[in-house]
C-alpha atoms as a PDB file:
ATOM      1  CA  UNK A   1     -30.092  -3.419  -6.393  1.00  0.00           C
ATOM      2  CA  UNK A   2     -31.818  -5.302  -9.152  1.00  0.00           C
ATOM      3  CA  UNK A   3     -29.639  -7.006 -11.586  1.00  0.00           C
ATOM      4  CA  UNK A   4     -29.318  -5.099 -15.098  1.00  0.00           C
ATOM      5  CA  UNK A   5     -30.280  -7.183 -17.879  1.00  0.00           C
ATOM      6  CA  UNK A   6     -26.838  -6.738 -19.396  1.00  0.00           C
ATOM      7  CA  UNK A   7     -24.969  -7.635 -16.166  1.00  0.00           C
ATOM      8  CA  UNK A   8     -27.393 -11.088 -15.977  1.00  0.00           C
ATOM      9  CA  UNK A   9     -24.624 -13.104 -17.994  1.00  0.00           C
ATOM     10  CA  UNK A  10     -21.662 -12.231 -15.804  1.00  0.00           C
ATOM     11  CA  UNK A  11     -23.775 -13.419 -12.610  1.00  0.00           C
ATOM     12  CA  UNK A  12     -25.153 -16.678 -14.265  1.00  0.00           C
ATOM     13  CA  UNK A  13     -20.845 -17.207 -15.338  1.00  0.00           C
ATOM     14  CA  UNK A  14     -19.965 -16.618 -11.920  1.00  0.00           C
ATOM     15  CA  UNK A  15     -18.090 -13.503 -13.196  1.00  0.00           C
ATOM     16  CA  UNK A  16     -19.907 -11.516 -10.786  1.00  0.00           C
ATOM     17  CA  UNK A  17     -21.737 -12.329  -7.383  1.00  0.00           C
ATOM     18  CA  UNK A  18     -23.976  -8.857  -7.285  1.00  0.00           C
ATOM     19  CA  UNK A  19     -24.359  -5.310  -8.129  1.00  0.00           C
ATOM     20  CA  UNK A  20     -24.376  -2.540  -5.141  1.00  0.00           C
ATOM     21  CA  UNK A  21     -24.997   0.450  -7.050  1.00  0.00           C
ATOM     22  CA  UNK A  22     -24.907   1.899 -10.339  1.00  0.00           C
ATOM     23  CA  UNK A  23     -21.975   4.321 -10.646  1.00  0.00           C
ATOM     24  CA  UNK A  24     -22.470   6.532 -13.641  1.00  0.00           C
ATOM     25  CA  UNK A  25     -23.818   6.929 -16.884  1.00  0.00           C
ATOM     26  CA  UNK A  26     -22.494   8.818 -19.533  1.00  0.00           C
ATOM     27  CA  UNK A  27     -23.104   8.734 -23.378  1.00  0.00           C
ATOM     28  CA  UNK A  28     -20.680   5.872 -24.146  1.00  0.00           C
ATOM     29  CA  UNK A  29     -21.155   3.214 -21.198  1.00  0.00           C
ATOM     30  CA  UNK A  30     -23.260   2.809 -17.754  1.00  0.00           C
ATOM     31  CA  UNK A  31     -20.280   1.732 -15.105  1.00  0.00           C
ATOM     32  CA  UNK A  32     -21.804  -0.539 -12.155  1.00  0.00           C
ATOM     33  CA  UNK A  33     -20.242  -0.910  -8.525  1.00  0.00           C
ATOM     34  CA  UNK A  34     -20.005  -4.548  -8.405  1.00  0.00           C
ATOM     35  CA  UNK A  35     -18.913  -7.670  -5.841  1.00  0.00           C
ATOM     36  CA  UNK A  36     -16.618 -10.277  -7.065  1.00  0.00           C
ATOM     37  CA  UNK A  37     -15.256 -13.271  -5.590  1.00  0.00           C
ATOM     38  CA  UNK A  38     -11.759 -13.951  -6.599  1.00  0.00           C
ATOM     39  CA  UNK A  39      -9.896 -16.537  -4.516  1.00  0.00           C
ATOM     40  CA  UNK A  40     -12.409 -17.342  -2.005  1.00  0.00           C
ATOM     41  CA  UNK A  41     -11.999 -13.067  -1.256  1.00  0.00           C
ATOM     42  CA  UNK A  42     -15.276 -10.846  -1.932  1.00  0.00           C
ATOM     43  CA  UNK A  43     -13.929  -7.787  -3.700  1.00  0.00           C
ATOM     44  CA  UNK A  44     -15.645  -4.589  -4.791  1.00  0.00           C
ATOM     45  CA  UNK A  45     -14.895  -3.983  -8.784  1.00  0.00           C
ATOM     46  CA  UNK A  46     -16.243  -2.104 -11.810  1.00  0.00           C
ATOM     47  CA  UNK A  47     -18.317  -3.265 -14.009  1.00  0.00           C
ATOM     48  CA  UNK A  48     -18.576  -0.986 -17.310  1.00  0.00           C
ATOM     49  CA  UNK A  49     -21.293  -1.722 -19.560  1.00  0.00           C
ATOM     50  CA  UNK A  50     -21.172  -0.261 -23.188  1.00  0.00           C
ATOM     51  CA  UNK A  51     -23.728   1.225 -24.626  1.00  0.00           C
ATOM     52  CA  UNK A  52     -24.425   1.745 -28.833  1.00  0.00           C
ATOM     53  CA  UNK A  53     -22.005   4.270 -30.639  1.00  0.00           C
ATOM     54  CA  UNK A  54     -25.309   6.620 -31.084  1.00  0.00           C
ATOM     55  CA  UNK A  55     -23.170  10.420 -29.752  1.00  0.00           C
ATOM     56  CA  UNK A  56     -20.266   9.366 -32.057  1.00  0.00           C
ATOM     57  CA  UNK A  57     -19.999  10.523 -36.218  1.00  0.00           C
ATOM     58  CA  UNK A  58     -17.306   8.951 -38.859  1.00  0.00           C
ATOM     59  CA  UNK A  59     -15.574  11.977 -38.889  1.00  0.00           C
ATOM     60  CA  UNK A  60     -15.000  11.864 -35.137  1.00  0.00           C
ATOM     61  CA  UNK A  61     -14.140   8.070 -35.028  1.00  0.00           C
ATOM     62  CA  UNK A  62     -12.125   8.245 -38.177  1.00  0.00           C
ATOM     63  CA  UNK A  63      -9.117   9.980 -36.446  1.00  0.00           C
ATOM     64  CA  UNK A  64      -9.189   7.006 -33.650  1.00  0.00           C
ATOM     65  CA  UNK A  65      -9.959   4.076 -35.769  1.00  0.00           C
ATOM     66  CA  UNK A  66      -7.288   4.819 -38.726  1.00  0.00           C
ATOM     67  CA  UNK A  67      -4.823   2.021 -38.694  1.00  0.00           C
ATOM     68  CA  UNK A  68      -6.962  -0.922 -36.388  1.00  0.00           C
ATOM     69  CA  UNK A  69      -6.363  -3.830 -37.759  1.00  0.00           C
ATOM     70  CA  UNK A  70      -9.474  -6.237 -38.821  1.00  0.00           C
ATOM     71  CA  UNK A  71      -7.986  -9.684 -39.146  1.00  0.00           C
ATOM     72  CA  UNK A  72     -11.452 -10.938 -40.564  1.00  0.00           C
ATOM     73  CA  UNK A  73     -11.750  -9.369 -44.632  1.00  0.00           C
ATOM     74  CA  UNK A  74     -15.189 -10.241 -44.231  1.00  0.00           C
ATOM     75  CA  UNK A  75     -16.410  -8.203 -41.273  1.00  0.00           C
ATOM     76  CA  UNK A  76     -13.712  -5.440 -42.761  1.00  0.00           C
ATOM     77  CA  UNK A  77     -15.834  -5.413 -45.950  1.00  0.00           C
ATOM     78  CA  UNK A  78     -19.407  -4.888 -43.732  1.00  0.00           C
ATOM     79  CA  UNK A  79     -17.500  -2.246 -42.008  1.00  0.00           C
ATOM     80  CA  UNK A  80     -16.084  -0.127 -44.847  1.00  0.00           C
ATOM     81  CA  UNK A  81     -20.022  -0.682 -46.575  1.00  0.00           C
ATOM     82  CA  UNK A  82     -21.461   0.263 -43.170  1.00  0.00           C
ATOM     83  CA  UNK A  83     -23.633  -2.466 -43.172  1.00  0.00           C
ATOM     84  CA  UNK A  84     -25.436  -3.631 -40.053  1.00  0.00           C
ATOM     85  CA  UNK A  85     -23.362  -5.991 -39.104  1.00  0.00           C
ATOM     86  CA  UNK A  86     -20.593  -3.805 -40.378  1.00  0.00           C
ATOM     87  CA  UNK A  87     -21.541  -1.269 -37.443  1.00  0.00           C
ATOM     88  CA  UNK A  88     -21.882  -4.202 -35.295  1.00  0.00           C
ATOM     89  CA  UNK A  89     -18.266  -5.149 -35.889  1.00  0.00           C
ATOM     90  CA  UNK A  90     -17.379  -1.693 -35.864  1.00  0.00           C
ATOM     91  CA  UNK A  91     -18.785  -1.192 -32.446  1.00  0.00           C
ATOM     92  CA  UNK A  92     -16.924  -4.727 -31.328  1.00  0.00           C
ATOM     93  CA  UNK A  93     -13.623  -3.232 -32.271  1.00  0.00           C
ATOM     94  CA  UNK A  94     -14.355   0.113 -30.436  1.00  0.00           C
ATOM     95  CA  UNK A  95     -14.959  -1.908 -27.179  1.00  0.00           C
ATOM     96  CA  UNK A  96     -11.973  -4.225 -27.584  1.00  0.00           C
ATOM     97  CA  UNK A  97      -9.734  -1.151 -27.965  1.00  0.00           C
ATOM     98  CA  UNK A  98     -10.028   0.133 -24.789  1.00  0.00           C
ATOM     99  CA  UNK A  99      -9.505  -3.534 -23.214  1.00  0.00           C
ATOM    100  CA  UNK A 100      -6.456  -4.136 -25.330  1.00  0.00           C
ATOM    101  CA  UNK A 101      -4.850  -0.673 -24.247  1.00  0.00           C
ATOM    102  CA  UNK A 102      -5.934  -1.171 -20.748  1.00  0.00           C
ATOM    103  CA  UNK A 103      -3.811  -4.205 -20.474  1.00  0.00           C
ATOM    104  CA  UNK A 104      -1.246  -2.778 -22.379  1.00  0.00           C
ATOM    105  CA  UNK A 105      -1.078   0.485 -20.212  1.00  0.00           C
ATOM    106  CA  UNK A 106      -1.256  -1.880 -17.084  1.00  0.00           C
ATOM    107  CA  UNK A 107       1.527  -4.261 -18.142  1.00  0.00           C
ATOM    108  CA  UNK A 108       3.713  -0.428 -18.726  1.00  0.00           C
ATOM    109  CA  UNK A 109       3.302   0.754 -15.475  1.00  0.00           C
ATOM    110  CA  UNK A 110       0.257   3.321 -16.840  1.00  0.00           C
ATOM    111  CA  UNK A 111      -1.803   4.461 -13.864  1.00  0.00           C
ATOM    112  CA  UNK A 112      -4.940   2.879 -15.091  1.00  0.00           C
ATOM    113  CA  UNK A 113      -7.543   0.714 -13.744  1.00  0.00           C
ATOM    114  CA  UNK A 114      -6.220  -2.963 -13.706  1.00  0.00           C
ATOM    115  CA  UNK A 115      -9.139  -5.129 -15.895  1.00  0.00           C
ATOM    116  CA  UNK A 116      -9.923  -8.259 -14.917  1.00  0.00           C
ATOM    117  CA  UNK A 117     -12.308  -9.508 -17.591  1.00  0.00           C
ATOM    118  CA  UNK A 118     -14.223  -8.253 -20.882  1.00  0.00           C
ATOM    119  CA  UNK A 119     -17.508 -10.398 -21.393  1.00  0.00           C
ATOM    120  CA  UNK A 120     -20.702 -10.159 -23.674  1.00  0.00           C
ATOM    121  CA  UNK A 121     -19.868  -6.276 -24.296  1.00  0.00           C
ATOM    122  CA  UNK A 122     -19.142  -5.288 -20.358  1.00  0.00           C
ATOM    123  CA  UNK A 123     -15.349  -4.920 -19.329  1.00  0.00           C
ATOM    124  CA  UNK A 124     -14.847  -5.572 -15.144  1.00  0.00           C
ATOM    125  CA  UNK A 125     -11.866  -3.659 -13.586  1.00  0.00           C
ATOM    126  CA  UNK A 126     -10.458  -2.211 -10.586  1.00  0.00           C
ATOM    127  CA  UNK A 127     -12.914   0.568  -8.966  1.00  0.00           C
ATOM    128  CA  UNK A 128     -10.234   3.378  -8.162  1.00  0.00           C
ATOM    129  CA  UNK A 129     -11.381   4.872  -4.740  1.00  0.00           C
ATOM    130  CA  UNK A 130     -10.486   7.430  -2.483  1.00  0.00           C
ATOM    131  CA  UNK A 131      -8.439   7.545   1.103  1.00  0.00           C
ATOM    132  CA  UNK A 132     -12.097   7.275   2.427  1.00  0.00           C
ATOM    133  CA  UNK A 133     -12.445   3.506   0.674  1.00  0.00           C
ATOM    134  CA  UNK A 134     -15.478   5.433  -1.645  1.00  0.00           C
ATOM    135  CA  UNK A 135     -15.133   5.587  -5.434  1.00  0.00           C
ATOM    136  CA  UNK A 136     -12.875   8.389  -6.475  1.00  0.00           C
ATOM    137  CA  UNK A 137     -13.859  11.585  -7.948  1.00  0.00           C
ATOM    138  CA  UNK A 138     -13.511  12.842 -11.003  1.00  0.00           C
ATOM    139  CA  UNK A 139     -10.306  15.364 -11.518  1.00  0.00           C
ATOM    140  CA  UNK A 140     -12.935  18.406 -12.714  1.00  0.00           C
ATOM    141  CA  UNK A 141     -15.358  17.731  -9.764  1.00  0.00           C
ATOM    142  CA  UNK A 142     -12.127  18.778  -7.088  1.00  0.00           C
ATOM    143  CA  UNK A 143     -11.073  22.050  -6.211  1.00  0.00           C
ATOM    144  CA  UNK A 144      -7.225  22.517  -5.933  1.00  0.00           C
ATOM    145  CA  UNK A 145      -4.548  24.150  -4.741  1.00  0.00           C
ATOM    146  CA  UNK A 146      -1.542  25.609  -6.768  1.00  0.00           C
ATOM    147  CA  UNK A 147       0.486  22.975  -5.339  1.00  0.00           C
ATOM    148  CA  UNK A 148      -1.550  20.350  -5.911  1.00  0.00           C
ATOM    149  CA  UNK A 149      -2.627  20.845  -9.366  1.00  0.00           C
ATOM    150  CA  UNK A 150       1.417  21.490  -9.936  1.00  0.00           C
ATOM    151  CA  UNK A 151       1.946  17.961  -8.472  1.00  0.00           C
ATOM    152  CA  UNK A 152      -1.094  16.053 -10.432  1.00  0.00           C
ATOM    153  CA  UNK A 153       0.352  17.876 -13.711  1.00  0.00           C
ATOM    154  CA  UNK A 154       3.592  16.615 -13.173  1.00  0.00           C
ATOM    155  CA  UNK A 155       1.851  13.149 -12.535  1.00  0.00           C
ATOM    156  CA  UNK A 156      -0.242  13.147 -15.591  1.00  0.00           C
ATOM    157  CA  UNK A 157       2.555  14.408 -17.817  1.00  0.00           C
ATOM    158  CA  UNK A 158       4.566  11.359 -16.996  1.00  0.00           C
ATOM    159  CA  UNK A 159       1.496   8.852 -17.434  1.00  0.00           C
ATOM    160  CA  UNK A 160       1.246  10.526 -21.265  1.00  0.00           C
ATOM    161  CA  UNK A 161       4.774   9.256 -21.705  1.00  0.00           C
ATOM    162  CA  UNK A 162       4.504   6.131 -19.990  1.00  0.00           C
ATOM    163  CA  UNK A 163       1.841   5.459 -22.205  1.00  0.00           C
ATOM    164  CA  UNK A 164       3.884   7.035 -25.971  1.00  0.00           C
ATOM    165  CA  UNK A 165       6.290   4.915 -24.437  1.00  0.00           C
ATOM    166  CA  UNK A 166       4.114   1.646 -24.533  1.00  0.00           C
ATOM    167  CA  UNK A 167       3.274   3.274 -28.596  1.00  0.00           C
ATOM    168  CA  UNK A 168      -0.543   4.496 -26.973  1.00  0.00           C
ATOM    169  CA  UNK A 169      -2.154   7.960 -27.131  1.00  0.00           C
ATOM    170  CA  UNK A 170      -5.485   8.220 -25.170  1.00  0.00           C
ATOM    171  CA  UNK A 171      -7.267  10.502 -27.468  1.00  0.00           C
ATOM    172  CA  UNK A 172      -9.899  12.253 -25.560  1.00  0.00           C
ATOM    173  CA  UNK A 173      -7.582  12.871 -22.030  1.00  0.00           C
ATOM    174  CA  UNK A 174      -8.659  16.007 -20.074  1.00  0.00           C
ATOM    175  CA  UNK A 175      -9.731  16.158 -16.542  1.00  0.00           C
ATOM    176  CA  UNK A 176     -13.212  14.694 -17.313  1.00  0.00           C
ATOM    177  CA  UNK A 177     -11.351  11.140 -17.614  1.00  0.00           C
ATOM    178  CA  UNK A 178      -9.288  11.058 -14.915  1.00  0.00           C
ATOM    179  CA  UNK A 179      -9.996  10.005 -11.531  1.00  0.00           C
ATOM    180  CA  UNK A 180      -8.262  11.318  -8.308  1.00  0.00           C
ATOM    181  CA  UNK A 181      -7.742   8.206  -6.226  1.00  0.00           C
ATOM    182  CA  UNK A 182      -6.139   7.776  -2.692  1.00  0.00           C
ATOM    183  CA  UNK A 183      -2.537   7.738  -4.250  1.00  0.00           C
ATOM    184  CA  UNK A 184      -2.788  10.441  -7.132  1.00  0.00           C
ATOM    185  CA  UNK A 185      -4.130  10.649 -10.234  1.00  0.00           C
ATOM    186  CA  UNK A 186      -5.838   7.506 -12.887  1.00  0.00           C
ATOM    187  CA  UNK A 187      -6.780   7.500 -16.470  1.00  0.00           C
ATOM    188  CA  UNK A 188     -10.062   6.169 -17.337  1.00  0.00           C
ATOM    189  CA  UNK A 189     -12.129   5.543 -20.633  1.00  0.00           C
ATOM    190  CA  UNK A 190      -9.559   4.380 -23.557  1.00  0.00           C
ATOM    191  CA  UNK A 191     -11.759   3.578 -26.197  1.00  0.00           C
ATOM    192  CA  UNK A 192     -10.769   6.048 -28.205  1.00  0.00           C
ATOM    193  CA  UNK A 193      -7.146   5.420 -27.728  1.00  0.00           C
ATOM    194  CA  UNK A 194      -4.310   5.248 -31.051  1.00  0.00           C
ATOM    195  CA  UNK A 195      -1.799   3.797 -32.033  1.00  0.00           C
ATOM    196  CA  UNK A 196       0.819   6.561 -31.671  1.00  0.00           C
ATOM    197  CA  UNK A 197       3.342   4.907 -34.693  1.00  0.00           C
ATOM    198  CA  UNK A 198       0.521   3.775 -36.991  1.00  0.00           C
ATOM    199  CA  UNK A 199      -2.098   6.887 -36.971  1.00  0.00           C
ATOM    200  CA  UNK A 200      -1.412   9.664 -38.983  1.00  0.00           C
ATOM    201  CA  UNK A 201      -3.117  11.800 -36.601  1.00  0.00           C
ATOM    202  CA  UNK A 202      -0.884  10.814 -33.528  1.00  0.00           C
ATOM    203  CA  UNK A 203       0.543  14.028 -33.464  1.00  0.00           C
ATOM    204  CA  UNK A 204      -2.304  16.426 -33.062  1.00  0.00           C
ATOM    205  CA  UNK A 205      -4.325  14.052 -30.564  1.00  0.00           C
ATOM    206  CA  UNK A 206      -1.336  14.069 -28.363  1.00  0.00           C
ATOM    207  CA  UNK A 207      -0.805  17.806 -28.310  1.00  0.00           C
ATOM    208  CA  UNK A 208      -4.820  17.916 -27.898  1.00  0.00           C
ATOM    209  CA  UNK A 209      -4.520  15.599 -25.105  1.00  0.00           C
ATOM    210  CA  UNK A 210      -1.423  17.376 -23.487  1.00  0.00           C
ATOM    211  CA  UNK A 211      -3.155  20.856 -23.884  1.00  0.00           C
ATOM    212  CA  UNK A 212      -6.294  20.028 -22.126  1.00  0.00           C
ATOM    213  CA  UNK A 213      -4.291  19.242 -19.186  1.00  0.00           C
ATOM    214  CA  UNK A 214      -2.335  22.237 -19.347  1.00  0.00           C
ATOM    215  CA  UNK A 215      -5.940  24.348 -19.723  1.00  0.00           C
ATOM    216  CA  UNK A 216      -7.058  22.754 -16.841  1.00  0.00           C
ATOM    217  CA  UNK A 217      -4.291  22.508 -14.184  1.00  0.00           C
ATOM    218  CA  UNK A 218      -3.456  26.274 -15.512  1.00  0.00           C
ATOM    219  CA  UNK A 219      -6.667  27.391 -14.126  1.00  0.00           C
ATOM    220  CA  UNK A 220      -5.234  26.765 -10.444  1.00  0.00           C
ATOM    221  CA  UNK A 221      -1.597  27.122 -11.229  1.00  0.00           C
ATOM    222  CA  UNK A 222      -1.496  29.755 -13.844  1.00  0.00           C
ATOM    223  CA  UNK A 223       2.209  29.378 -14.362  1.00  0.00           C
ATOM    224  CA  UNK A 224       1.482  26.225 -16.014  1.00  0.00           C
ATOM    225  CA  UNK A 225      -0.389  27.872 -18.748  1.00  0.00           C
ATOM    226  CA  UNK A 226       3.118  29.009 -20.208  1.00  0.00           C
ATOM    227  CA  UNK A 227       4.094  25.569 -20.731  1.00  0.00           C
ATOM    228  CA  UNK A 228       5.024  23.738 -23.995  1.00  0.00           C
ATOM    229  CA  UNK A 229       5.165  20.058 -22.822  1.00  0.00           C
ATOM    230  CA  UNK A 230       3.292  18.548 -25.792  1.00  0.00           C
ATOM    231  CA  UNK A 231       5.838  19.682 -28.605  1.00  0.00           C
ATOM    232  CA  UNK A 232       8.789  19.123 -25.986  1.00  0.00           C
ATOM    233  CA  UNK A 233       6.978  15.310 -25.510  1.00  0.00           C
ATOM    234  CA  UNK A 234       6.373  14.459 -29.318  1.00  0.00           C
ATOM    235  CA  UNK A 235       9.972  16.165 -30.432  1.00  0.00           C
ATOM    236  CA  UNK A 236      11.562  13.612 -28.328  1.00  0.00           C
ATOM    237  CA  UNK A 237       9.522  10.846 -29.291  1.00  0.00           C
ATOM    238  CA  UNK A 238      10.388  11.265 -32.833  1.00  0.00           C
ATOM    239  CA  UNK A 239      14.262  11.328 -32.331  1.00  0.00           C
ATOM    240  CA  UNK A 240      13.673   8.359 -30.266  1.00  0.00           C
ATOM    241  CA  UNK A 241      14.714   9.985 -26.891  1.00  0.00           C
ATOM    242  CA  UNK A 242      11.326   9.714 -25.393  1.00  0.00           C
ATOM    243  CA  UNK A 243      11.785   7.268 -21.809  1.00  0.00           C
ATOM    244  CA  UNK A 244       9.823   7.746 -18.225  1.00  0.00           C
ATOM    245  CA  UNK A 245      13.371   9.304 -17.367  1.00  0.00           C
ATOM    246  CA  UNK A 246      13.666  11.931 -19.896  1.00  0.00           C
ATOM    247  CA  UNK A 247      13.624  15.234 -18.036  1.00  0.00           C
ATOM    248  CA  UNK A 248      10.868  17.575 -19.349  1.00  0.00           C
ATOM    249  CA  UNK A 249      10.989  21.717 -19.524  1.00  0.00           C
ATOM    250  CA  UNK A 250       7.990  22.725 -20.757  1.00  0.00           C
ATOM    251  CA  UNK A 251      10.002  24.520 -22.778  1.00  0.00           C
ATOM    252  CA  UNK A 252      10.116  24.027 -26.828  1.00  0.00           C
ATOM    253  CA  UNK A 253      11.297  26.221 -29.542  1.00  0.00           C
ATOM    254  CA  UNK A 254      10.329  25.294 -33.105  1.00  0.00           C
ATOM    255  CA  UNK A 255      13.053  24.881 -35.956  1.00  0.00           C
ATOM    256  CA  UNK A 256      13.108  27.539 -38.602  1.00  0.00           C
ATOM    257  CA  UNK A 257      14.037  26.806 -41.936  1.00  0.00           C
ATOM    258  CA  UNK A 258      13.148  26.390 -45.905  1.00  0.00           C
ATOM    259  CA  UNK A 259      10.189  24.306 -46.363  1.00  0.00           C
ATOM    260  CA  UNK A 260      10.492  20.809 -48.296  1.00  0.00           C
ATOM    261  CA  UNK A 261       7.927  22.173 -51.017  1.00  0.00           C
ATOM    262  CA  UNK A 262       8.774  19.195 -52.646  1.00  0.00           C
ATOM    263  CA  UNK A 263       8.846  16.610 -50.192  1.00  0.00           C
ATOM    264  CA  UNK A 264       5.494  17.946 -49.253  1.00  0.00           C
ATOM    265  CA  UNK A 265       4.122  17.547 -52.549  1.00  0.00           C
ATOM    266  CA  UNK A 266       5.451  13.901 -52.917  1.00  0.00           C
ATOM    267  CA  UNK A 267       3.788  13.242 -49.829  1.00  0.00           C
ATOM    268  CA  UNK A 268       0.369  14.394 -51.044  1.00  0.00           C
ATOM    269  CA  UNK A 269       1.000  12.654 -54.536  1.00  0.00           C
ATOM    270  CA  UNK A 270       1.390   8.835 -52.073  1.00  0.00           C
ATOM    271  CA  UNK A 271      -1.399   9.585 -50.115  1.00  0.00           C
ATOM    272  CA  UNK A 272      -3.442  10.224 -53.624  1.00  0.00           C
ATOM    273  CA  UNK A 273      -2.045   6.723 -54.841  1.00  0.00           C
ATOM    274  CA  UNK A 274      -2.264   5.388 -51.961  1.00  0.00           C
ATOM    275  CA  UNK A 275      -6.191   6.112 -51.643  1.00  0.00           C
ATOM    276  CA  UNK A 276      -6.807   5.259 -55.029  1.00  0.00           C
ATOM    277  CA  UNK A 277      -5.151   2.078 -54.148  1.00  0.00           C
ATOM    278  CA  UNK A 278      -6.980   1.188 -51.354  1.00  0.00           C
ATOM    279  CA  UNK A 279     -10.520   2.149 -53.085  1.00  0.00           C
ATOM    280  CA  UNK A 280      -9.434  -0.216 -56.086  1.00  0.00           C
ATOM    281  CA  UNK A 281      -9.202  -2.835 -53.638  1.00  0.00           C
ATOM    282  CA  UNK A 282     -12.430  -2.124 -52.298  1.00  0.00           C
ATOM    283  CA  UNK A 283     -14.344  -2.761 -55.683  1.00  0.00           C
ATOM    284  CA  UNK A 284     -12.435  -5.548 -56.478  1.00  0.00           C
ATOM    285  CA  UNK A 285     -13.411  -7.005 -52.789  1.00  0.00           C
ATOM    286  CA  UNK A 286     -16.812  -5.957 -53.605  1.00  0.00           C
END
């Protein structure tokens, strides 16, 4: 097919050689079935090309973006004002955070797509396929059977560890970003993914995340629908008993007791200073 205009400046670096086909296109990115030559071997890769942040509001990007770091006080001035180039940067740092956890999820044994290369706003990775060689479906476009969805669960489950583990939540995991290759299931589309020790919001993304999965596999293995995995997973995680070995139950009972009407007032009372503080700053910067 004809070369996209965005894809131009991977050919002309040599990045890619041409494009087959386009993939998909969804309200974040276009994704491109590309050939690559790597080693004197032609090899069929992904090329995902990101589009403008149009479908997403500050209150939904909030949650994902709280505690990225912006090494340049510059752009993280444009980006607090929301300045043009502010959204510019802003939109930069989006990208870069799903290449950053890819690698990061790669390097921890994550089942996602291995990237290669992020250039001039496209990111070229692994295409995940099926048995057949053809690019794999996406989890909610197959039809399973109680066994199977069991054993995909059970898959997933340990990937969302894996990747608290490596200090990642995805964000947005349900069956729409997950891919059902030849050997089992792959997460796709990180952009959105937090840093599970610095985001105040870890918590409730996580069991969001976990609960999706449990919504969807339950439809084919009701059973599943019982479960309690995402309290059991985050419980652990918080003593610091969390590991890819850590046998899971599904089963989690909350701990009664008095509540710290005190503590919780405290910690309302830093956040206020701490806000305060940070707006200070702000108008001083400014």
């Amino acid at each position: 097919m004809r070369t996209p205009p965005r894809l131009q400046s991977l050919v002309d670096e040599g990045l890619i050689d041409t494009v087959v086909r386009q993939l998909m296109s969804g309200k974040e990115a276009m994704a491109y079935v590309v050939r690559c030559t790597h080693d004197g071997v032609s090899q069929t890769r992904c090329a995902k090309v990101y589009k403008e942040a149009t479908q997403r509001s500050f209150r939904q990007a909030v949650d994902y973006t709280e505690n990225r770091k912006v090494k340049n006080t510059r752009m993280a001035r444009a980006m607090a004002k929301g300045t043009k180039f502010g959204r510019q940067a802003q939109e930069a740092a989006w990208q870069s955070a799903e290449v950053d956890a890819l690698y990061r999820l790669a390097a921890a044994g994550v089942r996602v797509p291995t990237p290669y290369n992020f250039h001039d706003g496209v990111l070229l990775m692994e295409l995940v396929t099926d048995a057949q060689g053809d690019a794999a479906p996406r989890m909610n476009d197959v039809a399973l059977t109680p066994g199977e969805a069991r054993a995909h669960h059970a898959m997933l489950l340990l990937q969302v560890v894996r990747m608290l583990c490596a200090g990642v939540v995805h964000g947005d995991l349900s069956e729409f970003n997950v891919l059902l290759g030849e050997e089992g299931p792959v997460i796709i589309d990180l952009p959105q993914a937090i840093d599970a020790a610095g985001n105040n919001h870890a918590q409730r993304v996580l069991l969001r995340d976990v609960g999706n999965l449990r919504g969807f596999f339950g439809r084919f293995a009701p059973e599943l629908l019982e479960t309690h995995f995402g309290p059991e997973i985050w419980d652990l995680y918080q003593r610091g008993l969390l590991t890819p070995e850590a046998p899971l139950t599904g089963r989690f009972e909350r701990k009664s007791g008095a509540v710290d009407l005190g503590g919780v007032l405290r910690e309302i009372d830093d956040a206020r200073a701490e806000e305060s503080a940070r707006r200070l700053r702000m108008q001083v910067a400014g």
